[in-house]
PDB file of N, CA and C in Angstrom:
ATOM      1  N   UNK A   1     -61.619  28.158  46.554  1.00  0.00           N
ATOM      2  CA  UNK A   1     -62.206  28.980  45.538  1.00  0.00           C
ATOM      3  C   UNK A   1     -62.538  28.169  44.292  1.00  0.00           C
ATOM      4  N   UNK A   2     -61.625  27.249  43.654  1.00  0.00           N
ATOM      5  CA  UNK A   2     -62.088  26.570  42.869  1.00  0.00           C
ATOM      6  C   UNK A   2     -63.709  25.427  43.329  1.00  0.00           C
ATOM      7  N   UNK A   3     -63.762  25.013  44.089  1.00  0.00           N
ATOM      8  CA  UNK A   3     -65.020  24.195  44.586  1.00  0.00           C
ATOM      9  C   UNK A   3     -66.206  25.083  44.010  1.00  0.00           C
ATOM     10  N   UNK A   4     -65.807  26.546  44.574  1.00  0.00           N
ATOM     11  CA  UNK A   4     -66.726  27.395  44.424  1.00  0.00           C
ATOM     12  C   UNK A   4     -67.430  27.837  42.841  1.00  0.00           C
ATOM     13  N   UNK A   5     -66.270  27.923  42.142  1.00  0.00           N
ATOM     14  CA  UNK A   5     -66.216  27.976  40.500  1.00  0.00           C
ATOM     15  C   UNK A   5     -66.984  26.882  40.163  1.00  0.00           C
ATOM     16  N   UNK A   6     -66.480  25.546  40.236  1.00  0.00           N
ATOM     17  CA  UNK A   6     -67.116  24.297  39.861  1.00  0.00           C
ATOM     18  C   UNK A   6     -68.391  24.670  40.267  1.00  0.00           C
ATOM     19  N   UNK A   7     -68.636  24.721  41.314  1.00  0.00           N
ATOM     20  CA  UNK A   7     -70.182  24.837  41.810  1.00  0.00           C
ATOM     21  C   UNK A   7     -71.041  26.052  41.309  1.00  0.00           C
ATOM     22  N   UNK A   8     -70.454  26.529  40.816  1.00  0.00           N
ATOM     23  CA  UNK A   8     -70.999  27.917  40.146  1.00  0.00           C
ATOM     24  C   UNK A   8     -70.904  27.601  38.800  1.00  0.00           C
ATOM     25  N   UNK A   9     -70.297  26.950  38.185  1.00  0.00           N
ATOM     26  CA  UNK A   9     -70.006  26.752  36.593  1.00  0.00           C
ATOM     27  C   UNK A   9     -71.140  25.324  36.324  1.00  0.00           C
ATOM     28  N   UNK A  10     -70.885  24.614  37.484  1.00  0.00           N
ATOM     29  CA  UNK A  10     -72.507  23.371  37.639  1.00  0.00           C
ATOM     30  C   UNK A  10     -73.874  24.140  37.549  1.00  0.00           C
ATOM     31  N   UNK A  11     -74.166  24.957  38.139  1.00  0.00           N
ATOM     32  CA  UNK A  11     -75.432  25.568  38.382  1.00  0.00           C
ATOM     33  C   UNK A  11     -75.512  26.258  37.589  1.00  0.00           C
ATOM     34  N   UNK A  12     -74.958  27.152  36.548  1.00  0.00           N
ATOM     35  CA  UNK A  12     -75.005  27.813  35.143  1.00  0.00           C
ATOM     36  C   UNK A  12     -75.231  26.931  34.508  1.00  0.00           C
ATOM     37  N   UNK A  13     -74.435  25.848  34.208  1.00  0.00           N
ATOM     38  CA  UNK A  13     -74.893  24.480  32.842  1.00  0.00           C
ATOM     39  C   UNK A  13     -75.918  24.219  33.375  1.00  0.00           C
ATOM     40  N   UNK A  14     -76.562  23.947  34.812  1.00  0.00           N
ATOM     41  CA  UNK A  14     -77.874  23.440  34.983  1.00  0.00           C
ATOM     42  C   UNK A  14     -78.874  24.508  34.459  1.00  0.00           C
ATOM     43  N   UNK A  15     -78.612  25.383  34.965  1.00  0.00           N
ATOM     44  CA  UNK A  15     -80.086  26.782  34.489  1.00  0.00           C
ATOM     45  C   UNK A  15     -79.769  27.339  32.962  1.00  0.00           C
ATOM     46  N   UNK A  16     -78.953  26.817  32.301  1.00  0.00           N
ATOM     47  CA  UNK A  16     -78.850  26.853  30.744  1.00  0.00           C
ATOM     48  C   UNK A  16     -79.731  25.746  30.115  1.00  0.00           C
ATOM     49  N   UNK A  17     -79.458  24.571  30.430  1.00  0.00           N
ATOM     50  CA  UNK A  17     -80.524  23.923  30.008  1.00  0.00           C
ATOM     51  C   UNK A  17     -81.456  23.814  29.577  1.00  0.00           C
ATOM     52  N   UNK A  18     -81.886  23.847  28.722  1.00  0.00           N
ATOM     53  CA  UNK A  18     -83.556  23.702  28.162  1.00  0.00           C
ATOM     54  C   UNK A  18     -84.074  22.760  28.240  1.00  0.00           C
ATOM     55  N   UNK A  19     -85.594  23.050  29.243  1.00  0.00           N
ATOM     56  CA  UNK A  19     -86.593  22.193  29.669  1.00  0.00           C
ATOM     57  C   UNK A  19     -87.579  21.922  29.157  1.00  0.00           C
ATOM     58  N   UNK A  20     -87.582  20.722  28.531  1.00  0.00           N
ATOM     59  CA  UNK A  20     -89.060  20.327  27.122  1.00  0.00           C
ATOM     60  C   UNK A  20     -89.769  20.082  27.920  1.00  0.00           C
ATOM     61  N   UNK A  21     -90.972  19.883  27.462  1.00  0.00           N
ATOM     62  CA  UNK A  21     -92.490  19.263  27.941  1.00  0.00           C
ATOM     63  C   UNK A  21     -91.596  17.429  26.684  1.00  0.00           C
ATOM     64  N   UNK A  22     -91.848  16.711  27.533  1.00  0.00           N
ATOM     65  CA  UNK A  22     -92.173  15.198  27.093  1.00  0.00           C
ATOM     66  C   UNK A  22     -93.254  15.483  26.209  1.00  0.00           C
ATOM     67  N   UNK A  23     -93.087  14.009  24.920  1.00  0.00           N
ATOM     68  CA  UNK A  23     -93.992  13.810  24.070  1.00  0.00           C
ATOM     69  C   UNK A  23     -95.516  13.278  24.958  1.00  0.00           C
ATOM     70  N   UNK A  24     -95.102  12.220  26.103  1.00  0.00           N
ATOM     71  CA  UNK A  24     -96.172  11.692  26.811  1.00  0.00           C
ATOM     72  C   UNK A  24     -97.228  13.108  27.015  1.00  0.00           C
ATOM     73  N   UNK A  25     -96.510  13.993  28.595  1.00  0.00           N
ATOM     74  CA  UNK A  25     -96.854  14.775  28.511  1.00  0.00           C
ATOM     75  C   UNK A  25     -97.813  15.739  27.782  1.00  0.00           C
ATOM     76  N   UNK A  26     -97.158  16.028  26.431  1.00  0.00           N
ATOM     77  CA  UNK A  26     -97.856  17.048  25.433  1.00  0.00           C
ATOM     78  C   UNK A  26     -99.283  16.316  25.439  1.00  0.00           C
ATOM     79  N   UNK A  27     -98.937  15.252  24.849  1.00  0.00           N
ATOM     80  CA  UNK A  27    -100.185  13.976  24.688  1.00  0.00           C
ATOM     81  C   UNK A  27    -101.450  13.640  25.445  1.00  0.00           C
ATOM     82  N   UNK A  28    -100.686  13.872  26.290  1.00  0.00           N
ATOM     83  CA  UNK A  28    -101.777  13.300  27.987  1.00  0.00           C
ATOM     84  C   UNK A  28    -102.284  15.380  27.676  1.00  0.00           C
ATOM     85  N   UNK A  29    -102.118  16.083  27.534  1.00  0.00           N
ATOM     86  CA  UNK A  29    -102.298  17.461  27.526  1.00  0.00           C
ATOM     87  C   UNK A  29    -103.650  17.544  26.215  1.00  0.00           C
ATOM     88  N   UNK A  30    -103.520  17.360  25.718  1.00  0.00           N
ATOM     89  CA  UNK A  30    -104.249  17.462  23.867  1.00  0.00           C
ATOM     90  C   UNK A  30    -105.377  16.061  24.630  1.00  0.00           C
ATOM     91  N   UNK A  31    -104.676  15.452  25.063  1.00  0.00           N
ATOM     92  CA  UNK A  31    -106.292  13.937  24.860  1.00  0.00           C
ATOM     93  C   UNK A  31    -107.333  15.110  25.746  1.00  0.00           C
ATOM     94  N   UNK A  32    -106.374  15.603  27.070  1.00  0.00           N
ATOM     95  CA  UNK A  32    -107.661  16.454  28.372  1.00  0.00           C
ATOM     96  C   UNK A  32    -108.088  17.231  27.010  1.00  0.00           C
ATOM     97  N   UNK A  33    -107.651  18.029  26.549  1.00  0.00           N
ATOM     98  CA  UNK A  33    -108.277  18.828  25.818  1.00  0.00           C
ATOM     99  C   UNK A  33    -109.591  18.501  24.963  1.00  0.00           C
ATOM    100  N   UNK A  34    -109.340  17.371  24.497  1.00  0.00           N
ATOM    101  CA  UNK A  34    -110.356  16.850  23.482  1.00  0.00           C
ATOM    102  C   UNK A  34    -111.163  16.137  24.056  1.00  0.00           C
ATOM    103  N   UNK A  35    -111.304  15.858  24.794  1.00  0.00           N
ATOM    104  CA  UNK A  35    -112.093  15.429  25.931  1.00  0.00           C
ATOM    105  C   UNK A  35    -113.013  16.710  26.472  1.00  0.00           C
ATOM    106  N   UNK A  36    -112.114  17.405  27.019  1.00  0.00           N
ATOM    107  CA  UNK A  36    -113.551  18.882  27.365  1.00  0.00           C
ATOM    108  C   UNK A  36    -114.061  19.053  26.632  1.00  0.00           C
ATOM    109  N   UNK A  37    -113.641  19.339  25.334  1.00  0.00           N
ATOM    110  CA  UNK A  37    -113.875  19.850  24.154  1.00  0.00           C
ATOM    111  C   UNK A  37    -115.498  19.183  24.111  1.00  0.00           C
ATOM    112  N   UNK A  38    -115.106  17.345  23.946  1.00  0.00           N
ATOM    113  CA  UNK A  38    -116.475  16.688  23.530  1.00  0.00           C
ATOM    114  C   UNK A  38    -117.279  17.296  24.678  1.00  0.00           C
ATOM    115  N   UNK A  39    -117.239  16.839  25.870  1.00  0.00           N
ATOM    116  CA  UNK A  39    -117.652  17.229  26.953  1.00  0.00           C
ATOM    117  C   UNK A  39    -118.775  18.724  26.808  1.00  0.00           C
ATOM    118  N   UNK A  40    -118.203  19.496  26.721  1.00  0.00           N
ATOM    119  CA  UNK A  40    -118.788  20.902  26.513  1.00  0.00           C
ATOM    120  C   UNK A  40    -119.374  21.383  25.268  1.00  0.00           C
ATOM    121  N   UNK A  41    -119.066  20.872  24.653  1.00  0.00           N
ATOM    122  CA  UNK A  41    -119.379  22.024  23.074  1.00  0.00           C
ATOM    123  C   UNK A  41    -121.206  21.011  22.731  1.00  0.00           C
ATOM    124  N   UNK A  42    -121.718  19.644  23.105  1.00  0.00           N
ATOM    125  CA  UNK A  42    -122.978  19.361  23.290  1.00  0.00           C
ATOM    126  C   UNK A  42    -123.637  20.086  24.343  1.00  0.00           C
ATOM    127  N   UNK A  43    -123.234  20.390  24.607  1.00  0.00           N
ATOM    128  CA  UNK A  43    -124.186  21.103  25.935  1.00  0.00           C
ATOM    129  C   UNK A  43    -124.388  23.099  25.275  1.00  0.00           C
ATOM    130  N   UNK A  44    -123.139  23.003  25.077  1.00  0.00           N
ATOM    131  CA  UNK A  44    -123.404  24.534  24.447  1.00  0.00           C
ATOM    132  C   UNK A  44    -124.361  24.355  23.436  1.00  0.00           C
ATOM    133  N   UNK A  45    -124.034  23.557  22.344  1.00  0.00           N
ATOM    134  CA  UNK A  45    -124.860  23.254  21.405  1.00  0.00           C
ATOM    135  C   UNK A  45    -126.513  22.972  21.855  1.00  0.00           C
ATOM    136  N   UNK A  46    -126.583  22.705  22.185  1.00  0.00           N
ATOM    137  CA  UNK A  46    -128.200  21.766  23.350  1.00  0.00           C
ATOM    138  C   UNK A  46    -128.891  23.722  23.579  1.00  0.00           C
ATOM    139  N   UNK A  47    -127.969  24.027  24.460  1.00  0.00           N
ATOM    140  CA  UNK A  47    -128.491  25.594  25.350  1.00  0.00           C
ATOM    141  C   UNK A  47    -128.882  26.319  24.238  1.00  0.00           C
ATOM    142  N   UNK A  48    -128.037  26.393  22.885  1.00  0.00           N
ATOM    143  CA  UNK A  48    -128.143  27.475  21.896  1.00  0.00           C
ATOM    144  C   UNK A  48    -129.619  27.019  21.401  1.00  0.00           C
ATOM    145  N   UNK A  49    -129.660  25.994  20.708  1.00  0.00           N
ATOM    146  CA  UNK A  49    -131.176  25.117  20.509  1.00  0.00           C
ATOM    147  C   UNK A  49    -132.124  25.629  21.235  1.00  0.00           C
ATOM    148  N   UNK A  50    -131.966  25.496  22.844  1.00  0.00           N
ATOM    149  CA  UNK A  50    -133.068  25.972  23.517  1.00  0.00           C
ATOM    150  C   UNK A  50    -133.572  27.228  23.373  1.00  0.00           C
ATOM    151  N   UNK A  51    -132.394  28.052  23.348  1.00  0.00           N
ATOM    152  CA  UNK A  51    -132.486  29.350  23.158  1.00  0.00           C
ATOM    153  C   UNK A  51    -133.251  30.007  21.995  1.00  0.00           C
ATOM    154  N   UNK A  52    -132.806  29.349  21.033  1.00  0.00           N
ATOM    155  CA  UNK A  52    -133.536  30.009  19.749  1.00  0.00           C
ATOM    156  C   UNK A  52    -135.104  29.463  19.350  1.00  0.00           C
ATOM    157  N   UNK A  53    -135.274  27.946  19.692  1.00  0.00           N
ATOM    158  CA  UNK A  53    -136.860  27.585  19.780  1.00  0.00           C
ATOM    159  C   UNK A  53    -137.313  28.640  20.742  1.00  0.00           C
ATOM    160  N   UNK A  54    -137.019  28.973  21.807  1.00  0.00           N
ATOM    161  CA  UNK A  54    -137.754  29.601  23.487  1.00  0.00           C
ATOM    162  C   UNK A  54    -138.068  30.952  22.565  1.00  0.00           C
ATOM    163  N   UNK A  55    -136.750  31.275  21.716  1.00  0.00           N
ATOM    164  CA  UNK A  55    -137.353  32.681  20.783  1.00  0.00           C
ATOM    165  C   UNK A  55    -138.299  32.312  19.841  1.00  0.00           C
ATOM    166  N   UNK A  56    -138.487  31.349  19.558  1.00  0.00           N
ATOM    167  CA  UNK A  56    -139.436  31.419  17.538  1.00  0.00           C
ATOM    168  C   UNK A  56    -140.891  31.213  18.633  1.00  0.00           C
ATOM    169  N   UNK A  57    -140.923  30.529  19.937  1.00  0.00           N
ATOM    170  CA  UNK A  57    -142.025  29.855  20.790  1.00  0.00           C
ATOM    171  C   UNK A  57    -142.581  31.657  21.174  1.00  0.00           C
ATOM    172  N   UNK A  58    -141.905  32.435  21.530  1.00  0.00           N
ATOM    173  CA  UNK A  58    -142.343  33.849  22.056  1.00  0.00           C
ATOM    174  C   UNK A  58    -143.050  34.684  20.929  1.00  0.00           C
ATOM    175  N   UNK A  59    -142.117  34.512  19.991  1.00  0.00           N
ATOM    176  CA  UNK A  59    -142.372  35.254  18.895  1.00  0.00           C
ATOM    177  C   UNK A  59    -144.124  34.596  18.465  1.00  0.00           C
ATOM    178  N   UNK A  60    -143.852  33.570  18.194  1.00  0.00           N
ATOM    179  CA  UNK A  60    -145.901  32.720  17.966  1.00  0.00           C
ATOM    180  C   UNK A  60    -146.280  33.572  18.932  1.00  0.00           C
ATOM    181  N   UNK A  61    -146.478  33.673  20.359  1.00  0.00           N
ATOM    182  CA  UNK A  61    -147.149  33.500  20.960  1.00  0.00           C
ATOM    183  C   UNK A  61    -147.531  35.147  21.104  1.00  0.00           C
ATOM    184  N   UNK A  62    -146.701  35.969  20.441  1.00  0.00           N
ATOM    185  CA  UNK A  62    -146.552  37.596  20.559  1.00  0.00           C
ATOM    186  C   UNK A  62    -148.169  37.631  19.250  1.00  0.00           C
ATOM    187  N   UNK A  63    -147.132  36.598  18.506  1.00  0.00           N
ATOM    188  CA  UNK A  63    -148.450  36.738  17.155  1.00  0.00           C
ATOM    189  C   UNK A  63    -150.103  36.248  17.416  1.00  0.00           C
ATOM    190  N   UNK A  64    -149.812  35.119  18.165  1.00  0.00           N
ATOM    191  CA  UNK A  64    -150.808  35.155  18.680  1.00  0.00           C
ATOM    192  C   UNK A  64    -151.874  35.027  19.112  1.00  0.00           C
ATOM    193  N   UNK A  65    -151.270  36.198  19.837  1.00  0.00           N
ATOM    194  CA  UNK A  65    -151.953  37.200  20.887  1.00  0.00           C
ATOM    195  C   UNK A  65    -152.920  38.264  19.846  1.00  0.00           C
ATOM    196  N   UNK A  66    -151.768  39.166  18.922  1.00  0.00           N
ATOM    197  CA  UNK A  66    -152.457  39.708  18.355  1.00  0.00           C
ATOM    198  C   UNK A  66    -153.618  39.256  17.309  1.00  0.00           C
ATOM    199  N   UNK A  67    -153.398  37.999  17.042  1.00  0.00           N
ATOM    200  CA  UNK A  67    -154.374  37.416  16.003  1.00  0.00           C
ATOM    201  C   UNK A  67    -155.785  37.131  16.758  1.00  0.00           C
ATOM    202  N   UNK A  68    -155.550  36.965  18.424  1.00  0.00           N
ATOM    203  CA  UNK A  68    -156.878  36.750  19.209  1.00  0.00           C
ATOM    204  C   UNK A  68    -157.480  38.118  19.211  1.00  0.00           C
ATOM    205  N   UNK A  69    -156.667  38.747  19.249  1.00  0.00           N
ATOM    206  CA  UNK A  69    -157.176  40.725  19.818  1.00  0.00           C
ATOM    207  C   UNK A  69    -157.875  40.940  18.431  1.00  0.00           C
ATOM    208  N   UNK A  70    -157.535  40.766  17.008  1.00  0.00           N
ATOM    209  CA  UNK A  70    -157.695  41.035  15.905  1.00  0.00           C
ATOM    210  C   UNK A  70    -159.096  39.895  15.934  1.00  0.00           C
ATOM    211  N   UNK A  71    -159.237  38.763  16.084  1.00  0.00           N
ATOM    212  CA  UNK A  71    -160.112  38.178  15.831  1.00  0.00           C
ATOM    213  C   UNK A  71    -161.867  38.817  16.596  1.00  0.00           C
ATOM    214  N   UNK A  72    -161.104  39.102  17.910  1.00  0.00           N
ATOM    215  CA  UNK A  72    -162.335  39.640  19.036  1.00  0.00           C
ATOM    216  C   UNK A  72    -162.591  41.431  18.027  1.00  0.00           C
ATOM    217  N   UNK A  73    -161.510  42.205  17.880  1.00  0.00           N
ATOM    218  CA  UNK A  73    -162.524  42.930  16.886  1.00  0.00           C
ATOM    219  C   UNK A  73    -163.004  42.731  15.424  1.00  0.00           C
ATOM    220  N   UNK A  74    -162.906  41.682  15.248  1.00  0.00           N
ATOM    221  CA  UNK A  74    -163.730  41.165  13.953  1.00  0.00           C
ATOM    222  C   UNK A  74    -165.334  40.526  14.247  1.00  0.00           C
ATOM    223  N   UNK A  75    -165.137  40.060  15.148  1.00  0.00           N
ATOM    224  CA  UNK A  75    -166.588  39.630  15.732  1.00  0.00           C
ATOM    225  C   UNK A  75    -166.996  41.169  16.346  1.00  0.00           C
ATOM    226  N   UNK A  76    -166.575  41.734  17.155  1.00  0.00           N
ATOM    227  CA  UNK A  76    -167.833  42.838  17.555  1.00  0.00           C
ATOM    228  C   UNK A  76    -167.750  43.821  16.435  1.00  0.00           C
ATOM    229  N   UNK A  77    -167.644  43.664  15.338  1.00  0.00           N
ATOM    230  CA  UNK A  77    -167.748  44.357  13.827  1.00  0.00           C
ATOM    231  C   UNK A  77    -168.632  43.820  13.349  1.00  0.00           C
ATOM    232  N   UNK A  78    -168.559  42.690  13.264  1.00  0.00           N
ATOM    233  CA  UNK A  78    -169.578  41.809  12.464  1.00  0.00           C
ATOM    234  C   UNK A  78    -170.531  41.588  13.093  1.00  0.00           C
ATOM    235  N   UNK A  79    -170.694  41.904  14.639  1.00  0.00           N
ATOM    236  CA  UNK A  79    -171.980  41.991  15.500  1.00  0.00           C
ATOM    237  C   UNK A  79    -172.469  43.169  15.057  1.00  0.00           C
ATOM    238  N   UNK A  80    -171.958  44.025  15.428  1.00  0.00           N
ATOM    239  CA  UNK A  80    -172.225  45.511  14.803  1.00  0.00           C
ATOM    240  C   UNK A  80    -172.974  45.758  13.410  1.00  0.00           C
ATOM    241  N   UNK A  81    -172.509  45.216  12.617  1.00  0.00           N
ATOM    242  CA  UNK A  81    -173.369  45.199  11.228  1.00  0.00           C
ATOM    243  C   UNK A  81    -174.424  44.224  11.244  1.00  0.00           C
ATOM    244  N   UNK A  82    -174.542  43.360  11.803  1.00  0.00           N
ATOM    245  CA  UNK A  82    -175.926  42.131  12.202  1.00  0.00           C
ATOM    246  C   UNK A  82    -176.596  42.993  12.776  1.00  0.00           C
ATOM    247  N   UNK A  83    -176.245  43.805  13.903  1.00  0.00           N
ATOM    248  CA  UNK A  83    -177.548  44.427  14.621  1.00  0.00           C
ATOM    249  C   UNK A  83    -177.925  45.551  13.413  1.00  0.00           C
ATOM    250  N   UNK A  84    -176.939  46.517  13.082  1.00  0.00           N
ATOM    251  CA  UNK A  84    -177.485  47.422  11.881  1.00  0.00           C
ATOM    252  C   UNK A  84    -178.372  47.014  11.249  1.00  0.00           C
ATOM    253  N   UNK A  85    -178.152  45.756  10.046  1.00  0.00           N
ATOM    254  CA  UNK A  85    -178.850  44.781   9.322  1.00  0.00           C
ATOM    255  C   UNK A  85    -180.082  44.586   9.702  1.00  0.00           C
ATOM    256  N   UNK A  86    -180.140  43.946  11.262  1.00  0.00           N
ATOM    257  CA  UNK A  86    -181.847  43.762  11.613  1.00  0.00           C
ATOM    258  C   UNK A  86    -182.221  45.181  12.203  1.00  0.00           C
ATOM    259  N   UNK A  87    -181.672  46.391  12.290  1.00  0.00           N
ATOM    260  CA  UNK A  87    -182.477  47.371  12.621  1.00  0.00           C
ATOM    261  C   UNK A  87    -183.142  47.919  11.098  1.00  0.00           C
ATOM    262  N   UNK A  88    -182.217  47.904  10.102  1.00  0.00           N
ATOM    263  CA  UNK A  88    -182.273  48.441   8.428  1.00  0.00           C
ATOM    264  C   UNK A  88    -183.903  47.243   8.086  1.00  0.00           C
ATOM    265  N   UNK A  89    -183.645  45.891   8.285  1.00  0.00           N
ATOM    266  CA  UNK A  89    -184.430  44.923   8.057  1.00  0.00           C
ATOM    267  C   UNK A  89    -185.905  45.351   8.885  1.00  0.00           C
ATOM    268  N   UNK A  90    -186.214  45.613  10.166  1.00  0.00           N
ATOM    269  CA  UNK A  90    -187.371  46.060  10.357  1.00  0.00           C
ATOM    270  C   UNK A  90    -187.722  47.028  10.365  1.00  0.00           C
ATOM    271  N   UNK A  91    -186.925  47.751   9.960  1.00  0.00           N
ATOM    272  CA  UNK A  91    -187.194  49.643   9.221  1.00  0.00           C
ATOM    273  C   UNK A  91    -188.186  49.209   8.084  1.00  0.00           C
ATOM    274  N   UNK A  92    -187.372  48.548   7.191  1.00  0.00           N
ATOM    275  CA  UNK A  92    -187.908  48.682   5.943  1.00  0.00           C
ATOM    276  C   UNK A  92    -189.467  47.478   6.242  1.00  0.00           C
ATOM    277  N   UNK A  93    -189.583  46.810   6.927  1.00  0.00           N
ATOM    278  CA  UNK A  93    -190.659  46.006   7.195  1.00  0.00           C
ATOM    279  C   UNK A  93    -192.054  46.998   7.587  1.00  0.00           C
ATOM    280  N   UNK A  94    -191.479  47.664   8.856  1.00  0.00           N
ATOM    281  CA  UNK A  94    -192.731  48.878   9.083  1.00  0.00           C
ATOM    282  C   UNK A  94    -192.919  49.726   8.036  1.00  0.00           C
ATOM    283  N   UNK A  95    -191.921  50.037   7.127  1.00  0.00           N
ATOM    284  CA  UNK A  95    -192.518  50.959   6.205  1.00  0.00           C
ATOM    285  C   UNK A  95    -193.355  50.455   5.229  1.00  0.00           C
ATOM    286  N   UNK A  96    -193.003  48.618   4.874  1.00  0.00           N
ATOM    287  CA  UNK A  96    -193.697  48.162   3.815  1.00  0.00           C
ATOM    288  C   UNK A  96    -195.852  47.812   4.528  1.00  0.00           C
ATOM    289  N   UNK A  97    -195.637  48.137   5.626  1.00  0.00           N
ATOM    290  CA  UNK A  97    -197.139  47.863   6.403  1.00  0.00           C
ATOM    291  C   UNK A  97    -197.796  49.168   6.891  1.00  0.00           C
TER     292      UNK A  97
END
């Protein structure tokens, strides 16, 4: 019975124990870290970049669009009053003959 105690009073002091992480350890832990860290955060950085030019590039191209649509009815306006103009222009020609 005593063997048994000992061996039971061994295995309590063992699982009482407190189990550190090593300084190496911690170390070798924090370098991986800073390492992904560099690793990843250019690339996130890079994607976000893309992302927001790909938006200001849509946004022009939304504008335009409308500045072509706006331009095409500015010309058949201004066709529109040219033809008026030469119909007003040989109105007033036949009336002056």
């Amino acid at each position: 019975m005593n063997d048994k105690q000992s061996l039971l009073s061994h295995y309590d002091d063992a699982q009482k124990k407190e189990k550190n992480i090593e300084f190496k350890t911690l170390l070798l832990v924090y370098a991986s870290l800073i390492v992904a860290f560099l690793a990843i955060l250019p690339k996130v950085y890079i994607k976000n970049q893309i992302y927001y030019t790909s938006r200001d590039i849509s946004k022009l191209k939304s504008e335009y669009s409308i500045l072509e649509e706006e331009h095409r009815y500015l010309k058949q306006k201004l066709e529109s009053i040219r033809f008026k103009n030469q119909i007003i222009d040989s109105a007033l020609i036949d009336l002056k003959d």
